[in-house]
Protein backbone atom coordinates (compact mmCIF):
# COMPACT_ATOMS: atom_id res chain seq x y z
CA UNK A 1 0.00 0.00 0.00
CA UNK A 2 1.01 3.62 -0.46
CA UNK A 3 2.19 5.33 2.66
CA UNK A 4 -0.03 7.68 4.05
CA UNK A 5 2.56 11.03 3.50
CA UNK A 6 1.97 10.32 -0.58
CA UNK A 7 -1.92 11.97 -0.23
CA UNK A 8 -2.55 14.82 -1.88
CA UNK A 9 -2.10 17.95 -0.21
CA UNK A 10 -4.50 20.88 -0.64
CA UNK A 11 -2.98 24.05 -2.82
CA UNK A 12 -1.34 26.36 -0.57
CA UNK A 13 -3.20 29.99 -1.54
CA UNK A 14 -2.26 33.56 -0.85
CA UNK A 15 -4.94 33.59 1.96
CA UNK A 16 -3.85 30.84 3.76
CA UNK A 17 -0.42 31.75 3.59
CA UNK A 18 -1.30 35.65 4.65
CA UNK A 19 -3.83 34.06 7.79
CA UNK A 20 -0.83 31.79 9.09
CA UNK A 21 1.32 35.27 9.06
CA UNK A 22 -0.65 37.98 10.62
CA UNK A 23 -0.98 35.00 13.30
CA UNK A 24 2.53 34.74 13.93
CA UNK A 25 3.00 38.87 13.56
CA UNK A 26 0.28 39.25 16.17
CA UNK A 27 2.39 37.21 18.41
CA UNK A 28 5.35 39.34 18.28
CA UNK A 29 6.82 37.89 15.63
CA UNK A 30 6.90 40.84 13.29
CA UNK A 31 10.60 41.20 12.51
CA UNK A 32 11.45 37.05 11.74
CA UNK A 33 8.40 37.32 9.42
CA UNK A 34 10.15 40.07 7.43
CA UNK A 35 13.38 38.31 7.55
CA UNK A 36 11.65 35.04 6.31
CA UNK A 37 10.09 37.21 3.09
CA UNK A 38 13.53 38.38 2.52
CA UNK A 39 14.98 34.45 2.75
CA UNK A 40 12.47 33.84 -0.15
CA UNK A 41 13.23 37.03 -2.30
CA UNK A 42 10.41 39.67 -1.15
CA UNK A 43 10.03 42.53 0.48
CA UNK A 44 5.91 41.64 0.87
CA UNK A 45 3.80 38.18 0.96
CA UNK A 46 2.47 38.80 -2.76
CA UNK A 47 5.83 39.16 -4.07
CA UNK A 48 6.87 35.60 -2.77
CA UNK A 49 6.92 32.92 -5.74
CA UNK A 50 3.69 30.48 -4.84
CA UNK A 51 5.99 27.44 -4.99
CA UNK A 52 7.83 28.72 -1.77
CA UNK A 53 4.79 28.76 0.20
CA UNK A 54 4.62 25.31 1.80
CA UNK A 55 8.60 26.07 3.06
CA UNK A 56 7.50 29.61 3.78
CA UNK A 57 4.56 28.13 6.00
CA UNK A 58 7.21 25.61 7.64
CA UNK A 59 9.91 28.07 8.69
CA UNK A 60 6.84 30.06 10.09
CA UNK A 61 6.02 27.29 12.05
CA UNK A 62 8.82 26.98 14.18
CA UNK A 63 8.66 30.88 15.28
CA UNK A 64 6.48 29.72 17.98
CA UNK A 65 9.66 27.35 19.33
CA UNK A 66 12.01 30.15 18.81
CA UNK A 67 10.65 32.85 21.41
């Protein structure tokens, strides 16, 4: 059988990417936000290619840990 980590996962949209964001920026986590834009070439969230947003999402995650 296929392993469970092959399903499909759901496209990652501009909206989902921007909620997960202000999230972490209303927790004080403003100025790693920026830096992560910068990491993926962008000064702003629309300017970041759409294939970076599943590793944008995951380095976003770990803010949390980092504080």
């Amino acid at each position: 059988e296929p392993a469970a980590k092959e399903e499909q996962k759901p496209d990652l949209k501009l909206e989902n990417v921007r909620a997960v964001l202000a999230e972490k920026s209303r927790a004080g986590h403003t100025a790693a936000i920026r830096t992560l834009l910068q990491k993926y070439g962008a000064s702003k969230l629309s300017a970041v290619d759409p294939k970076h947003y599943e590793a944008l999402l995951k380095d976003a995650e770990v803010l949390d840990d980092a504080t």
